[in-house]
C-alpha atoms as a PDB file:
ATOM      1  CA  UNK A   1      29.730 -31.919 -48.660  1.00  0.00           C
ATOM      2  CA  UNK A   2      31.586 -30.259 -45.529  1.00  0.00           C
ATOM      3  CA  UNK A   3      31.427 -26.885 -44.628  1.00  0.00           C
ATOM      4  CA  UNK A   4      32.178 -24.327 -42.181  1.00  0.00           C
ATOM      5  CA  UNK A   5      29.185 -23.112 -40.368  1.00  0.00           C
ATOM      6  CA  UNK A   6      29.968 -19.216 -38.505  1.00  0.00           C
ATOM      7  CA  UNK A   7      27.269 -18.328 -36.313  1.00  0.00           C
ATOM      8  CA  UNK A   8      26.654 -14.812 -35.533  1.00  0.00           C
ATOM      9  CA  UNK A   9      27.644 -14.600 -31.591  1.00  0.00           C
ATOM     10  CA  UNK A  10      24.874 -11.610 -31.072  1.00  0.00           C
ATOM     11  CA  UNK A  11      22.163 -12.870 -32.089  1.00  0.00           C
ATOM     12  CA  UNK A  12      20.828 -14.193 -28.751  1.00  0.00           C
ATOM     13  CA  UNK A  13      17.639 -12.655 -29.188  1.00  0.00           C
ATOM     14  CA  UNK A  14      14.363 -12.437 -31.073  1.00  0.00           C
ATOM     15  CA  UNK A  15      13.379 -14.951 -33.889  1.00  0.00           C
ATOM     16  CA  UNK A  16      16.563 -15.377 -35.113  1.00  0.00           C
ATOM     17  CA  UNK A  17      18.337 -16.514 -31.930  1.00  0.00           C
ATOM     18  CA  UNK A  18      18.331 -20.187 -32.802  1.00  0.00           C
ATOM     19  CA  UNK A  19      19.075 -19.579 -36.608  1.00  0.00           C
ATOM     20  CA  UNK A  20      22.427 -20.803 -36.760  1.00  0.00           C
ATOM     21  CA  UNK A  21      21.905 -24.252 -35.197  1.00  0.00           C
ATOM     22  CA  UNK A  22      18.622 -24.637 -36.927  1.00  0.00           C
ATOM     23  CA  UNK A  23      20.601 -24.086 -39.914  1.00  0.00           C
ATOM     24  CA  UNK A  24      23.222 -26.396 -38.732  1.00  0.00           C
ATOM     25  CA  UNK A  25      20.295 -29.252 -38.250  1.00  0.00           C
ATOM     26  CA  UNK A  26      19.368 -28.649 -42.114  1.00  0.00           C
ATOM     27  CA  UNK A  27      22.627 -29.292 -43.299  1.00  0.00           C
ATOM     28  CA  UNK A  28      23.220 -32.228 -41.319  1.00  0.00           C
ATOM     29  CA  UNK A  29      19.865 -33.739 -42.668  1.00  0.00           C
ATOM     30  CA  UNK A  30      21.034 -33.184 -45.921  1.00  0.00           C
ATOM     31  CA  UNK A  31      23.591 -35.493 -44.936  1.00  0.00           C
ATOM     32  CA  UNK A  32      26.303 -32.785 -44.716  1.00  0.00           C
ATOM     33  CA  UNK A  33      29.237 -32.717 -42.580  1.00  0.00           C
ATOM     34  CA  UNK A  34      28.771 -29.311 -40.711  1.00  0.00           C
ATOM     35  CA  UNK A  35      31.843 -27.689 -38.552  1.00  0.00           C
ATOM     36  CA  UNK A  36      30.486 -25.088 -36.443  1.00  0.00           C
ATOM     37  CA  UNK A  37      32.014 -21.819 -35.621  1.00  0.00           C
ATOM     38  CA  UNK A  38      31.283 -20.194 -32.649  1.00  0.00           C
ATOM     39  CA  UNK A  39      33.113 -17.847 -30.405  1.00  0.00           C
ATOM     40  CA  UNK A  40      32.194 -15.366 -27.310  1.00  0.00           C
ATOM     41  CA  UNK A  41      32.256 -12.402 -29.810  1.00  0.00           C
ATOM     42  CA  UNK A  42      32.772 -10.785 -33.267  1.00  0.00           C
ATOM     43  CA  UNK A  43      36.308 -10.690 -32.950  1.00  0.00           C
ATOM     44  CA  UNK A  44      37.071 -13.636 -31.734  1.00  0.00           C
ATOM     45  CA  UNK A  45      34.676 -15.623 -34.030  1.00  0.00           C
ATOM     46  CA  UNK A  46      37.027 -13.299 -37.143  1.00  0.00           C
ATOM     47  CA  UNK A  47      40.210 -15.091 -35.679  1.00  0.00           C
ATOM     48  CA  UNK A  48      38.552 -18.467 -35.288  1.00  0.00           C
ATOM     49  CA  UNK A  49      37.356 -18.449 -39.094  1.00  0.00           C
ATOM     50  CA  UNK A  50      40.357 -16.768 -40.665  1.00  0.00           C
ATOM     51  CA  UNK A  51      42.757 -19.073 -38.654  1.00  0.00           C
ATOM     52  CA  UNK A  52      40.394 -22.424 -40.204  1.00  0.00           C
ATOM     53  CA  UNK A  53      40.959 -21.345 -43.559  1.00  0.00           C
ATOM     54  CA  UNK A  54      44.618 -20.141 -43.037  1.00  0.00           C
ATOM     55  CA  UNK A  55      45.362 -23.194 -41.982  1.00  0.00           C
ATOM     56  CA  UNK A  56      43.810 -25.141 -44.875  1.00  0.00           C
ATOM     57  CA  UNK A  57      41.080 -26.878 -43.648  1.00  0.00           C
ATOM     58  CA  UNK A  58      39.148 -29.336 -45.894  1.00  0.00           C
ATOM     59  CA  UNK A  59      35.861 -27.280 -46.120  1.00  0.00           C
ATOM     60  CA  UNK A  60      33.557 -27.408 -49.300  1.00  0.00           C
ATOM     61  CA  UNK A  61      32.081 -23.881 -48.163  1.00  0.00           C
ATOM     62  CA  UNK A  62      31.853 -21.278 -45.454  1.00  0.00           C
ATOM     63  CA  UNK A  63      28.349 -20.531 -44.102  1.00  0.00           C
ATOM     64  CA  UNK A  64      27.711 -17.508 -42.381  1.00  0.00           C
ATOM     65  CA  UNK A  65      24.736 -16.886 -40.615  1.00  0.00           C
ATOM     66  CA  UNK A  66      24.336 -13.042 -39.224  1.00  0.00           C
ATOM     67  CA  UNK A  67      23.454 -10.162 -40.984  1.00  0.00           C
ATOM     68  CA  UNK A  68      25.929  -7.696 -43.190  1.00  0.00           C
ATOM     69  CA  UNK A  69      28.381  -8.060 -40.267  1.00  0.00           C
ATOM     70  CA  UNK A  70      28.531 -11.748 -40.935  1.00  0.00           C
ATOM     71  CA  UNK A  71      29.047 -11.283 -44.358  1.00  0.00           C
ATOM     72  CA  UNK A  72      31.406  -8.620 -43.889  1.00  0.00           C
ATOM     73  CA  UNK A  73      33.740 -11.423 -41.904  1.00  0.00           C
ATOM     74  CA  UNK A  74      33.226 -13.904 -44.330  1.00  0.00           C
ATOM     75  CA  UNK A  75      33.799 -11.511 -47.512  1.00  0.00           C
ATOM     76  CA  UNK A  76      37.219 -11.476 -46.018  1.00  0.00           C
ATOM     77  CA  UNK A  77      37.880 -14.722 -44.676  1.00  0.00           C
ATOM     78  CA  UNK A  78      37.925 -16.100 -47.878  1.00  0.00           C
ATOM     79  CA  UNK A  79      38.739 -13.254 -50.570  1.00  0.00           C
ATOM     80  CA  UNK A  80      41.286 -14.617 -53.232  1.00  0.00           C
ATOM     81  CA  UNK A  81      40.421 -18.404 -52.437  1.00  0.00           C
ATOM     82  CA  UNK A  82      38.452 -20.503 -54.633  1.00  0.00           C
ATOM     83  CA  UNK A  83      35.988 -21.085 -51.351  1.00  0.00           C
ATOM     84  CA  UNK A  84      32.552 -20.207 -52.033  1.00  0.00           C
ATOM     85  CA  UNK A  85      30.362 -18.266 -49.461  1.00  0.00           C
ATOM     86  CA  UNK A  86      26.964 -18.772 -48.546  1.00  0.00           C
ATOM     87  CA  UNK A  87      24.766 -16.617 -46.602  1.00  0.00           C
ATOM     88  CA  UNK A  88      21.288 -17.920 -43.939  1.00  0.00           C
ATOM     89  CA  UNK A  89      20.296 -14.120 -43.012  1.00  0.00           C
ATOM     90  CA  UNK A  90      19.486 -13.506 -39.826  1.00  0.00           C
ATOM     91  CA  UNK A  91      20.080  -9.771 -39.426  1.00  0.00           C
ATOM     92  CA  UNK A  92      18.217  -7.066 -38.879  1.00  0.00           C
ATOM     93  CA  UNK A  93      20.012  -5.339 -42.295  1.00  0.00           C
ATOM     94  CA  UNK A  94      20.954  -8.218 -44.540  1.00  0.00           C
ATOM     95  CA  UNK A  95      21.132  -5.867 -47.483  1.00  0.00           C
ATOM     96  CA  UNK A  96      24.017  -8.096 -49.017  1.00  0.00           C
ATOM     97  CA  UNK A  97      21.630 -11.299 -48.734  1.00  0.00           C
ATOM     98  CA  UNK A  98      18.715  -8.926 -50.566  1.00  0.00           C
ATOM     99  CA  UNK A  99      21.076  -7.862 -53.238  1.00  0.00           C
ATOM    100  CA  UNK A 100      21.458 -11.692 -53.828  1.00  0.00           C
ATOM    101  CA  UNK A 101      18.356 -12.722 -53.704  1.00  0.00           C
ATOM    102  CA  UNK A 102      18.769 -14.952 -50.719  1.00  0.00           C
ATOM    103  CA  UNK A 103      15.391 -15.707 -49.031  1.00  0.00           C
ATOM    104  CA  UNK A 104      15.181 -13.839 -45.789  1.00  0.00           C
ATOM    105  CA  UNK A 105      12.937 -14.731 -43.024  1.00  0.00           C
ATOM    106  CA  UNK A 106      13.245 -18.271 -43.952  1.00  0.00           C
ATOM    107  CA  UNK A 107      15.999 -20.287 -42.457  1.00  0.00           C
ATOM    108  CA  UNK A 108      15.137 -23.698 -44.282  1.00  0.00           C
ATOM    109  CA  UNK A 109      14.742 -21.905 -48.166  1.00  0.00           C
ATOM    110  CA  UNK A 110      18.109 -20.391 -47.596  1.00  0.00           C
ATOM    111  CA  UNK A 111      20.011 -23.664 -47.148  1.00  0.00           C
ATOM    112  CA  UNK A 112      18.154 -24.752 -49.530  1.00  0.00           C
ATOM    113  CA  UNK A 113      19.537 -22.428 -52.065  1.00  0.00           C
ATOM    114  CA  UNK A 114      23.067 -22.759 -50.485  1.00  0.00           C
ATOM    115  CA  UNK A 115      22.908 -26.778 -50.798  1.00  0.00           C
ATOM    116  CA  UNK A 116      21.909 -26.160 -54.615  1.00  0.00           C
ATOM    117  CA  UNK A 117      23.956 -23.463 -55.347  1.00  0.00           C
ATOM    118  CA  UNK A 118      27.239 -25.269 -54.339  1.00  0.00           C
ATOM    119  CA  UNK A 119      25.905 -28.621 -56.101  1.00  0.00           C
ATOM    120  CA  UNK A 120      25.704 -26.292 -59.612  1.00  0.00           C
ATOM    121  CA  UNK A 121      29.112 -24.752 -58.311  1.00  0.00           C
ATOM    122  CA  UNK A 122      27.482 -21.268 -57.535  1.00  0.00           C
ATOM    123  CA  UNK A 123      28.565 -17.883 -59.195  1.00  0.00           C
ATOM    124  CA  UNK A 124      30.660 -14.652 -58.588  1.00  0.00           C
ATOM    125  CA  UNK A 125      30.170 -11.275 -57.544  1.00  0.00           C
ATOM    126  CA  UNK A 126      32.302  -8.731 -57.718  1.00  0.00           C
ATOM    127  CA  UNK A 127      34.352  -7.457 -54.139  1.00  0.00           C
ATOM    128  CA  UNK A 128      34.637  -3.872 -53.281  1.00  0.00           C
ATOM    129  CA  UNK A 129      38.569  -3.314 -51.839  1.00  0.00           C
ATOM    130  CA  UNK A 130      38.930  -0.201 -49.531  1.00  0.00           C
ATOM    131  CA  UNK A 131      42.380   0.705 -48.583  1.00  0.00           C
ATOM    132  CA  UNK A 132      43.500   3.103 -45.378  1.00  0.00           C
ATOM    133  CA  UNK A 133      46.390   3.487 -42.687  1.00  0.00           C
ATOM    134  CA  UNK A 134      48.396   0.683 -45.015  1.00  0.00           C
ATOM    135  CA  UNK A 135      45.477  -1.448 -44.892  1.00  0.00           C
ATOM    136  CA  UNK A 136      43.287  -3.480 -47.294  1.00  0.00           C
ATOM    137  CA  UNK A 137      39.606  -4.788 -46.345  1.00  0.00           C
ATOM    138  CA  UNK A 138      37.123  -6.133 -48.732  1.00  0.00           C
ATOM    139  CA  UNK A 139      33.101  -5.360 -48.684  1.00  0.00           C
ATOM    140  CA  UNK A 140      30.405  -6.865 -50.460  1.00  0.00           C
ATOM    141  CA  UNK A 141      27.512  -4.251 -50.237  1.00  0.00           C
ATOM    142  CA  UNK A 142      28.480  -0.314 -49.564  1.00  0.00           C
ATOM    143  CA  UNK A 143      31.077   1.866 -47.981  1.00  0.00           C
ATOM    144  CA  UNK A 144      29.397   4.749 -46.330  1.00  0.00           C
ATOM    145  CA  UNK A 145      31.085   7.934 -45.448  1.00  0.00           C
ATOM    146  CA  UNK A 146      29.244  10.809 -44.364  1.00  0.00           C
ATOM    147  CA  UNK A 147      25.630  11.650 -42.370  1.00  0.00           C
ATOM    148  CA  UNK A 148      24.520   7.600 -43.342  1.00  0.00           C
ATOM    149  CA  UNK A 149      28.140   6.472 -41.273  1.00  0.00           C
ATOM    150  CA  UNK A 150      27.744   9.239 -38.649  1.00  0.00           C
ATOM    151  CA  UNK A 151      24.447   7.165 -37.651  1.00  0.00           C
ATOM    152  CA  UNK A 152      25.763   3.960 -37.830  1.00  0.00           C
ATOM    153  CA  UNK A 153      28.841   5.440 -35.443  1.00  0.00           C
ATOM    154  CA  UNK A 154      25.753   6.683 -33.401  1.00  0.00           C
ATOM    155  CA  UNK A 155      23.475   3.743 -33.193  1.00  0.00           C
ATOM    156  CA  UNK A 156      26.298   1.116 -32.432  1.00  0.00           C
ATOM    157  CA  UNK A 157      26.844   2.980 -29.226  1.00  0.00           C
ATOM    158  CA  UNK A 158      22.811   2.414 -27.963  1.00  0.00           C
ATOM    159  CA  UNK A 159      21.993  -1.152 -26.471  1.00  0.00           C
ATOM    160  CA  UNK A 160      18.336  -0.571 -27.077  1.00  0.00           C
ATOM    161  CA  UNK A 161      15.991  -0.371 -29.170  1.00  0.00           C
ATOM    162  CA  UNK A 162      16.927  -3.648 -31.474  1.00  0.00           C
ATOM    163  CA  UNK A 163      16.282  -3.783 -35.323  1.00  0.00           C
ATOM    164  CA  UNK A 164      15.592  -1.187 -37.629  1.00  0.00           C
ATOM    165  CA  UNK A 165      14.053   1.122 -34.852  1.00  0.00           C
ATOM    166  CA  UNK A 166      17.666   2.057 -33.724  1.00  0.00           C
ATOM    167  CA  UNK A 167      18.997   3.081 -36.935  1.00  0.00           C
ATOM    168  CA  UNK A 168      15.893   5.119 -37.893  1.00  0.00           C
ATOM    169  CA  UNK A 169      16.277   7.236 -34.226  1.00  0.00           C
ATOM    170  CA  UNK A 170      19.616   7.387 -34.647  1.00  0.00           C
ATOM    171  CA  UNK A 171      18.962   9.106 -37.957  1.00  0.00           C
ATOM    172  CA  UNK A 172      16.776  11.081 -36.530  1.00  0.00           C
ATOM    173  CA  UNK A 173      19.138  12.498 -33.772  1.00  0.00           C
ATOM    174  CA  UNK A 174      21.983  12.832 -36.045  1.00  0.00           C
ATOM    175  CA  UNK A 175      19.966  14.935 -37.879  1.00  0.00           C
ATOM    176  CA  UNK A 176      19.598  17.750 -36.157  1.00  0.00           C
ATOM    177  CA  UNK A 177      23.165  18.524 -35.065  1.00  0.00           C
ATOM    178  CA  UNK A 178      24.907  17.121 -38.781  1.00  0.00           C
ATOM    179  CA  UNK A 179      26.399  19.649 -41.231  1.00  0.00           C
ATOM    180  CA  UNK A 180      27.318  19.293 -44.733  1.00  0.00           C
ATOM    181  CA  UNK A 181      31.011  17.535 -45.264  1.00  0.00           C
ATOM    182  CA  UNK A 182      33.515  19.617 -47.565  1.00  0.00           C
ATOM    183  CA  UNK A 183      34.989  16.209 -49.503  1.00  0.00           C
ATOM    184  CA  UNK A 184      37.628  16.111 -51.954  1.00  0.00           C
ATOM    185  CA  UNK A 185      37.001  13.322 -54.586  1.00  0.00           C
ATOM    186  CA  UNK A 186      39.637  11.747 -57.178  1.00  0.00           C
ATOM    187  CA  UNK A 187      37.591   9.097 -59.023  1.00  0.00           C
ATOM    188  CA  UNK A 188      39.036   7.754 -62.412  1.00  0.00           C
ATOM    189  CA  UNK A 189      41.390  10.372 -62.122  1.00  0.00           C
ATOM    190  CA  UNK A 190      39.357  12.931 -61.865  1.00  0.00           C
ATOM    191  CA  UNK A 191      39.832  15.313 -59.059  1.00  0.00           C
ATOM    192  CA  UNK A 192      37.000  17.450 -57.731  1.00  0.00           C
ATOM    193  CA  UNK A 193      35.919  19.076 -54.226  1.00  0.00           C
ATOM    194  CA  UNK A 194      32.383  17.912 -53.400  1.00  0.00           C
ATOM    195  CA  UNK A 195      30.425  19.521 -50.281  1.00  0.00           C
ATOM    196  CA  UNK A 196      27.966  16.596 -49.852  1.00  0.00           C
ATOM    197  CA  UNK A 197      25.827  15.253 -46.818  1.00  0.00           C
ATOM    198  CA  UNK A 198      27.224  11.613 -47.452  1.00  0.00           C
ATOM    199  CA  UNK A 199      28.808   9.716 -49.942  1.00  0.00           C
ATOM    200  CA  UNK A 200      28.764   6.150 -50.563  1.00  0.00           C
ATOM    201  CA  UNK A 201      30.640   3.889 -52.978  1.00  0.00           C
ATOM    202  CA  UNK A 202      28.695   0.995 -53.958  1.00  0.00           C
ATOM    203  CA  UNK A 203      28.931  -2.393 -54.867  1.00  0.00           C
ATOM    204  CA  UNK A 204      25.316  -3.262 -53.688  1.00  0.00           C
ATOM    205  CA  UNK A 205      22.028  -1.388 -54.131  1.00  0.00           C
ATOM    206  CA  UNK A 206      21.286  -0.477 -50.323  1.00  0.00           C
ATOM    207  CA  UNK A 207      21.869   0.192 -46.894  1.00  0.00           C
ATOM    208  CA  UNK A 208      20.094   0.428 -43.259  1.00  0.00           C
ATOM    209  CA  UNK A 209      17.886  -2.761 -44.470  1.00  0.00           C
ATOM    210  CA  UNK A 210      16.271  -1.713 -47.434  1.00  0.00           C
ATOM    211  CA  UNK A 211      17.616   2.148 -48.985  1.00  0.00           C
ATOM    212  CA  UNK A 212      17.697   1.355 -52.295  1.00  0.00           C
ATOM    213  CA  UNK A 213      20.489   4.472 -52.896  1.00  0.00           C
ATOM    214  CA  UNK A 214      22.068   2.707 -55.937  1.00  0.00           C
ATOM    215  CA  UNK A 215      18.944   0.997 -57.508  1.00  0.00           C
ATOM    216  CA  UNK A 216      20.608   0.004 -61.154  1.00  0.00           C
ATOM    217  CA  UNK A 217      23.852  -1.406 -58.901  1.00  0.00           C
ATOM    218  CA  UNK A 218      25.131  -4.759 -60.094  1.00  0.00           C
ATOM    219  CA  UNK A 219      26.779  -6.922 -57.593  1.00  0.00           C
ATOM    220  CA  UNK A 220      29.067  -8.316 -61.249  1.00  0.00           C
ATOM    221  CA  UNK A 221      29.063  -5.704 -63.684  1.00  0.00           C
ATOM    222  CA  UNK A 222      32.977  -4.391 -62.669  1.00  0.00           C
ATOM    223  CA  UNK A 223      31.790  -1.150 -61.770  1.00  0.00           C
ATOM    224  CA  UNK A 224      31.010   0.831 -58.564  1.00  0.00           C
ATOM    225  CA  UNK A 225      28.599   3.433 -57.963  1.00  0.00           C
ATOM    226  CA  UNK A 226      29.618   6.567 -56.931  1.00  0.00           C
ATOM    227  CA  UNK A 227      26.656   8.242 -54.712  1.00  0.00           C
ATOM    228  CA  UNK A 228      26.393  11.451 -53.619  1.00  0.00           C
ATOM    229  CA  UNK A 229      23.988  13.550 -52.010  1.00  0.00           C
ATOM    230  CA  UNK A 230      24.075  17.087 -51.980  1.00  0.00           C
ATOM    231  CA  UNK A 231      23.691  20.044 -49.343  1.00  0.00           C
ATOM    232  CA  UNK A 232      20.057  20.055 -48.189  1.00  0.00           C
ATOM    233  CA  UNK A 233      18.128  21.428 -46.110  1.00  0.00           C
ATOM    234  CA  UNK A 234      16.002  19.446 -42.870  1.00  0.00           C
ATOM    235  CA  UNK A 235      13.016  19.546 -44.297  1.00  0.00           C
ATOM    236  CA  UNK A 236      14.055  18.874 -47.734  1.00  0.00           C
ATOM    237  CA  UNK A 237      16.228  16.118 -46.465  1.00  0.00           C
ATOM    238  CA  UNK A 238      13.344  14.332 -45.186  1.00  0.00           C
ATOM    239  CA  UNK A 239      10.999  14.823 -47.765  1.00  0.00           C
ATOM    240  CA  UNK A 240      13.554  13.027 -49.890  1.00  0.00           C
ATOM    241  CA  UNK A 241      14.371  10.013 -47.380  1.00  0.00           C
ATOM    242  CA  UNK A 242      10.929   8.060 -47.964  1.00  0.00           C
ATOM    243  CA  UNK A 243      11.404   7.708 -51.874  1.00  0.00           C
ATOM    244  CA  UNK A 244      15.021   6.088 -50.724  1.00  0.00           C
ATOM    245  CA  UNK A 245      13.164   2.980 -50.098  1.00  0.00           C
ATOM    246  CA  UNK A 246      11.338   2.601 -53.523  1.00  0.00           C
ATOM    247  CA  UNK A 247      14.695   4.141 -55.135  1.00  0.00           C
ATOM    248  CA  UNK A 248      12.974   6.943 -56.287  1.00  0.00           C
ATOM    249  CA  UNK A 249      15.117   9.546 -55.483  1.00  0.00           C
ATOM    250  CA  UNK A 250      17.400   9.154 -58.277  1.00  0.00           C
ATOM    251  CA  UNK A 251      16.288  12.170 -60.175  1.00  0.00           C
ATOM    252  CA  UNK A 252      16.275  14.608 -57.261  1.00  0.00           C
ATOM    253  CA  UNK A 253      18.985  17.394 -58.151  1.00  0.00           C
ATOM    254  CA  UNK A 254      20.753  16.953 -54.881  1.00  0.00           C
ATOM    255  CA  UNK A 255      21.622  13.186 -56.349  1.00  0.00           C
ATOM    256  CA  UNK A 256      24.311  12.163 -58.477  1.00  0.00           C
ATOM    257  CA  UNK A 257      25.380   8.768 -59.579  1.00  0.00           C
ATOM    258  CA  UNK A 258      28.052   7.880 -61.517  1.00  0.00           C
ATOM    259  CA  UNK A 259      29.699   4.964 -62.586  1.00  0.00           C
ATOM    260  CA  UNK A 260      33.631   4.237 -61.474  1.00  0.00           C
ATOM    261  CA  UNK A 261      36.515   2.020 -60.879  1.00  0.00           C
ATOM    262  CA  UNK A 262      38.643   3.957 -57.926  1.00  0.00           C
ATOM    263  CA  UNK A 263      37.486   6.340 -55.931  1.00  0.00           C
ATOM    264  CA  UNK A 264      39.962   8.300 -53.408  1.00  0.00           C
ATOM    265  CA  UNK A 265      37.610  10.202 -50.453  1.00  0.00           C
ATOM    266  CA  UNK A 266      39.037  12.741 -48.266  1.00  0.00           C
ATOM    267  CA  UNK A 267      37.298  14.735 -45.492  1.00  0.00           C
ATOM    268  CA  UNK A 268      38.601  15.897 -41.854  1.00  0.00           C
ATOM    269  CA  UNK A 269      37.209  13.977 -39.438  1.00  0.00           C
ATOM    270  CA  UNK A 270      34.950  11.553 -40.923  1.00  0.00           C
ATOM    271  CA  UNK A 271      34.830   7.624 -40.324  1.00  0.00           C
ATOM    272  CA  UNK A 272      34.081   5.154 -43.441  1.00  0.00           C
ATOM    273  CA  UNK A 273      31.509   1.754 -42.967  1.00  0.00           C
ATOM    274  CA  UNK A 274      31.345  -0.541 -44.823  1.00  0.00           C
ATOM    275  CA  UNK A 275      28.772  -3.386 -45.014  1.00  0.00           C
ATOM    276  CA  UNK A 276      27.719  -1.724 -41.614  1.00  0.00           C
ATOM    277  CA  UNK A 277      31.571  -2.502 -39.945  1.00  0.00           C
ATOM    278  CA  UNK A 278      33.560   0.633 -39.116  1.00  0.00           C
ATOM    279  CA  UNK A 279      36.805   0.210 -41.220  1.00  0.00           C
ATOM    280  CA  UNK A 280      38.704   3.658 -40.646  1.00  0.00           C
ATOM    281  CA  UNK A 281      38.791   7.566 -41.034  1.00  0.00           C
ATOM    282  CA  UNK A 282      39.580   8.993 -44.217  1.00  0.00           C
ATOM    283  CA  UNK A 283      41.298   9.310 -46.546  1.00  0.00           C
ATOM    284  CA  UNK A 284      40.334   6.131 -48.235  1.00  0.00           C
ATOM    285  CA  UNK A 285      41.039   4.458 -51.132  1.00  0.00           C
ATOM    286  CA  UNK A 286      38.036   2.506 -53.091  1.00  0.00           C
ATOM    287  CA  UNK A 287      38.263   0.109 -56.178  1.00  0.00           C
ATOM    288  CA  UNK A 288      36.507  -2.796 -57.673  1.00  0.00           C
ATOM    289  CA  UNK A 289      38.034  -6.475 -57.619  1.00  0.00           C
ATOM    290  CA  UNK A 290      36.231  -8.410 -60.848  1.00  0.00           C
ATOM    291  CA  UNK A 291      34.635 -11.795 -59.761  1.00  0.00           C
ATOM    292  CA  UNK A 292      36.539 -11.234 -56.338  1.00  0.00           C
ATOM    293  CA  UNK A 293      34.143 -14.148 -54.827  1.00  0.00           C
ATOM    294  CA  UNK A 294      31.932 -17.244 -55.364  1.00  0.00           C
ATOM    295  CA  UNK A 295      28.837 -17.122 -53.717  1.00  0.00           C
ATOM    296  CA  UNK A 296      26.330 -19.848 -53.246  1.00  0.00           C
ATOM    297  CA  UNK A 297      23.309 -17.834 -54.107  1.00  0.00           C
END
């Protein structure tokens, strides 16, 4: 087998600093032919694997190791070809690697799983497609627009701390200065105007490594999950957030979840995530692509 190897160009710290090329050393004992990807940073390393498979290059499988970012370029790199995707986590999210079932933690029993997932020809999932400004870009996981994208926008300005830690503060100090968002929502045709603290539209189960917000979420069902949250206070807010990770908070009144195809969000002045990458402000435009890629998982 050949494939493509991407290596995350960020991860230069931690554990996970020497992930990709450990990765790359399981592969080649396999007795794989490994091309590795690297570049100086997250653009660049986009161009460099979009312009490899543009140009048709004789690759089994890409390999991306990273978190959600990683994913996020290789969910696009290869949407609409028969390539397959395979995922060594390395993040400090990897919610897309979780919703799969990929082992995390564990360089070696994730290439495991890739090498037998592409020998039994691996299996689809279903893409989410969000379209803005003229623009289409595909996700795996969740588009985020509201308070949960707000702290993204905030922690991706802060070099320190690393992990988790920096979302959670980040949460924390968007908290006390956010105010509900006055949405209007067309979804299966439906129109409606939704004041809301966030909205996401899901493919995946969670965000911010480990909020189950969607629990029942299918990755190949054909459906998306609408999630809202509603107005709440502070204090209520936070009482709710701990039963988030357990995906408990599903019966809360301030939560609805509904099942959709298309969903059109439009707010003043709010930016849309997705699979952690900014994408663009609103208005977007969200549906599902069926079996949109093969993933080796």
């Amino acid at each position: 087998m050949r494939i493509a190897l991407a290596i995350n160009p960020a991860a230069a710290f931690g554990r996970t600093s020497n992930a990709g090329h450990q990765a790359a050393g399981h592969f080649r004992d396999a007795g794989w032919d490994v091309v590795v990807l690297e570049a100086d940073g997250y653009d660049a390393l986009r161009r460099l694997v979009n312009e490899t498979f543009a140009t048709g290059a004789k690759v089994d499988a890409l390999v991306v190791v990273g978190g959600d970012g990683m994913v996020h370029l290789g969910v696009n790199a290869l949407a609409g070809l028969d390539t397959p995707l395979g995922i060594v986590p390395s993040g400090t999210g990897n919610d897309v690697a979780r919703l799969l079932e990929v082992p995390l933690k564990d360089t070696a029993a994730a290439c495991r799983q890739i090498m037998a997932a592409l020998e039994a020809g691996g299996r689809t999932m279903d893409l989410g497609r969000v379209s803005a400004a003229g623009t289409s870009t595909y996700f795996a996981g969740v588009l985020s627009a509201g308070f949960d994208a707000a702290v993204n926008e905030r922690a991706n300005r802060w070099r320190w701390p690393r992990g988790k830690s920096r979302y959670n503060l980040a949460m924390l100090r968007e908290l006390g200065s956010f105010r509900p968002i006055e949405y209007t929502v067309t979804a299966d045709e439906e129109t409606w105007r939704q004041p809301a603290l966030l909205i996401s539209v899901a493919n995946g189960q969670s965000i911010g490594g480990g909020m189950r917000i969607t629990p029942d979420a299918l990755p190949d069902d054909g459906w998306l999950d609408l999630f809202v949250v509603k107005p709440l206070s502070r204090i209520r807010f936070l009482a709710v957030f701990p039963t988030v990770f357990a995906g408990k908070h599903t019966t809360h009144p301030a939560v609805e979840i509904r099942r959709v195809r298309n969903v059109r969000l439009e707010a003043a002045g709010v930016v849309a995530y997705a699979d952690g990458e900014r994408i663009a402000e609103l208005p977007v435009v969200v549906d599902i692509v069926p079996g949109g890629l093969r993933v080796l998982a």
